[in-house]
N, C-alpha and C. Protein backbone atom coordinates (compact mmCIF):
# COMPACT_ATOMS: atom_id res chain seq x y z
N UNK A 1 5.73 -0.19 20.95
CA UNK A 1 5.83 0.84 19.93
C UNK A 1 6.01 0.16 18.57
N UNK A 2 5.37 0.41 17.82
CA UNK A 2 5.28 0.05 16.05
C UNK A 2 6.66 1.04 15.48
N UNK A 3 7.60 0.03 14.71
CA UNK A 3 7.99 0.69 13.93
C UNK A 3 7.62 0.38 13.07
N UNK A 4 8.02 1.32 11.49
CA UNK A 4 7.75 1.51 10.26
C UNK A 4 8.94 0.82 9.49
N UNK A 5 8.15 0.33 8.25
CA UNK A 5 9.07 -0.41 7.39
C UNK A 5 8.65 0.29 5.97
N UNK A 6 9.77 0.02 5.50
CA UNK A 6 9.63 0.62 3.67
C UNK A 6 9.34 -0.17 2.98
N UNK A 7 8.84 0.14 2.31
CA UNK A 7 8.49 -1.35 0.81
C UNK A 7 8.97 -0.04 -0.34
N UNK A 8 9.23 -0.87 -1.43
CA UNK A 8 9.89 -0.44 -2.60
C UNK A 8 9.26 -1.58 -3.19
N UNK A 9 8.80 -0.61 -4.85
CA UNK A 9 8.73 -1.99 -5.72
C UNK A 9 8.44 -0.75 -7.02
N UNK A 10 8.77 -1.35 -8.35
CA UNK A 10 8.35 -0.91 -9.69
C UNK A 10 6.95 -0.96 -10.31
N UNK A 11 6.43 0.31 -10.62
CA UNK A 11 5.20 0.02 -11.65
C UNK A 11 5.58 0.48 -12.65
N UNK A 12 4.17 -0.21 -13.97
CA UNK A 12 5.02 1.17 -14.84
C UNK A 12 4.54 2.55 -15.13
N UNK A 13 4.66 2.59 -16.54
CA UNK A 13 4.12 4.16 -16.34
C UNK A 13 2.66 4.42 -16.27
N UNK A 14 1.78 3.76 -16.86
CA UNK A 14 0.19 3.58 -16.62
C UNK A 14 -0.11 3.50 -15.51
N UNK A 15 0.35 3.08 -14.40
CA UNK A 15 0.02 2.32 -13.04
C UNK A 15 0.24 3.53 -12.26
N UNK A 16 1.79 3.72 -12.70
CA UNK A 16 2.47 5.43 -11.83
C UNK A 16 0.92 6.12 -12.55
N UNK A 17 0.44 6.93 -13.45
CA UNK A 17 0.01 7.96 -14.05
C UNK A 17 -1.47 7.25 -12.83
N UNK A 18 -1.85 6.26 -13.13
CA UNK A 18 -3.02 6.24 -12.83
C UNK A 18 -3.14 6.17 -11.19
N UNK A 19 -2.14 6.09 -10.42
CA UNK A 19 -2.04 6.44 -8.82
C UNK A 19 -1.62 7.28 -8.63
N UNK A 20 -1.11 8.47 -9.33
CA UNK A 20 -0.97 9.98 -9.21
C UNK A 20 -2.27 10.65 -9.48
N UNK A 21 -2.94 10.09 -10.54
CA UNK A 21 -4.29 10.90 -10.64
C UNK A 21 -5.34 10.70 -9.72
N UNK A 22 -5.35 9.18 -8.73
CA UNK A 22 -6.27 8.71 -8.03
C UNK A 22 -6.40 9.93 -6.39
N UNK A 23 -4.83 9.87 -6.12
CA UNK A 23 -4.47 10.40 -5.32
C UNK A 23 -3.92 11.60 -5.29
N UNK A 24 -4.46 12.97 -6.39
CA UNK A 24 -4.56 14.13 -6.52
C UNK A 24 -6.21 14.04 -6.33
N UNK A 25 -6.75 13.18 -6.92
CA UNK A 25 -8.45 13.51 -7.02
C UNK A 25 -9.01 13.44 -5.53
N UNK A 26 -7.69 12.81 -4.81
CA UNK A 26 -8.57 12.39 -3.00
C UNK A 26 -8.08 13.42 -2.20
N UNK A 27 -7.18 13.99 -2.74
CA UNK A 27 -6.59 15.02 -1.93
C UNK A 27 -5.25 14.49 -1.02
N UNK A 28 -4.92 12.94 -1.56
CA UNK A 28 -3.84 12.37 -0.61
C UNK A 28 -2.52 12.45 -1.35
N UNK A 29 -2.06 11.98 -0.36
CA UNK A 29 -0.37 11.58 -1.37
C UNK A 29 -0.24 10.06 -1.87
N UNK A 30 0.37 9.74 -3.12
CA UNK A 30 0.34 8.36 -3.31
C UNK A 30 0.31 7.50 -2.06
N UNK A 31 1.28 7.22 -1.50
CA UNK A 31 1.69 6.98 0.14
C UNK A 31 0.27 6.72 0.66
N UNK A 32 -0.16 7.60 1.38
CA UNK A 32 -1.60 7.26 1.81
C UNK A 32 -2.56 6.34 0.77
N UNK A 33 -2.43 6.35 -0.14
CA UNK A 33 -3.49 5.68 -1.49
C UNK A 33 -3.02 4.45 -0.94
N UNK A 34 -1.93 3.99 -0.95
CA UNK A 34 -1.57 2.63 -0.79
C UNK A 34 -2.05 2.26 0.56
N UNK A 35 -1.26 2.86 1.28
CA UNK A 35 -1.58 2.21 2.88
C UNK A 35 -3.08 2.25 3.48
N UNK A 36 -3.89 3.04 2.55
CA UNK A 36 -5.06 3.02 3.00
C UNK A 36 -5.83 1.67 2.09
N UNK A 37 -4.88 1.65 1.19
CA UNK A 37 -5.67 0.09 0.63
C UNK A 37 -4.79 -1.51 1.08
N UNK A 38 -3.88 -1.22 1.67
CA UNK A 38 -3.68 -2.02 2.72
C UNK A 38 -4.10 -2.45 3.58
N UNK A 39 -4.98 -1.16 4.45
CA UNK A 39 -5.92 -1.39 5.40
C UNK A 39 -6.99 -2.05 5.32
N UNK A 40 -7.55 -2.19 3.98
CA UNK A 40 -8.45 -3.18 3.67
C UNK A 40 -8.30 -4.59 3.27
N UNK A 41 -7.10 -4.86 3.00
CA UNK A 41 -7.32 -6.48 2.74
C UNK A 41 -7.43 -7.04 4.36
N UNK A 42 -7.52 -8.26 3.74
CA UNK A 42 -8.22 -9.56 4.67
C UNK A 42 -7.22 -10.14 5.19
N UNK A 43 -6.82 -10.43 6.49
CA UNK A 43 -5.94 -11.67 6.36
C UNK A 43 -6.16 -13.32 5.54
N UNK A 44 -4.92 -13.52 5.47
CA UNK A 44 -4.26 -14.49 4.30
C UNK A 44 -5.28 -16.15 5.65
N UNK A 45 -6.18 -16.61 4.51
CA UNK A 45 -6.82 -17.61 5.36
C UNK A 45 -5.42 -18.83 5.58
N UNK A 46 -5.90 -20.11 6.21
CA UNK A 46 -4.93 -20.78 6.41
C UNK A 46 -4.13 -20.58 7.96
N UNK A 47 -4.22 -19.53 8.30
CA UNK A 47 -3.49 -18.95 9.20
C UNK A 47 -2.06 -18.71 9.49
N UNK A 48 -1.06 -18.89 7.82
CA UNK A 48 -0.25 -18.43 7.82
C UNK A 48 0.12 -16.95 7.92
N UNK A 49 1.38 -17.22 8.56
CA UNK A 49 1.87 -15.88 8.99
C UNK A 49 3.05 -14.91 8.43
N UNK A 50 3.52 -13.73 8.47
CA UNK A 50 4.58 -13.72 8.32
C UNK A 50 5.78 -13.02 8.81
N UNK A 51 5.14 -13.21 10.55
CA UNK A 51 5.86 -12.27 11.73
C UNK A 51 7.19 -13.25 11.99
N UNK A 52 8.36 -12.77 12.40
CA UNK A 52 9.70 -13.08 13.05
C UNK A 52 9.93 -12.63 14.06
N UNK A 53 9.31 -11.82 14.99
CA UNK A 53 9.60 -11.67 16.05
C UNK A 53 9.48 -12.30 16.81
């Protein structure tokens, strides 16, 4: 079973304004905007990692 982790971090107000408008125009919630562009990066070449389990 996957659990879920939080990330927190600061933008500023251009960044906030301009991922509120991205993600009213898609019909998502910020939240989804992000994690769906998460889903697209690449893993990190090298084959570093950054699991602890």
């Amino acid at each position: 079973m996957s659990r879920e982790k939080k990330i927190q971090f600061n933008v500023n107000e251009k960044e906030y304004e301009r991922l509120k408008s991205h993600a009213e125009s898609e019909g998502l919630s910020m939240a989804e905007v992000l994690r769906d562009y998460i889903k697209t990066l690449t893993p990190p070449k090298g084959g570093r990692t950054t699991s602890h389990d």
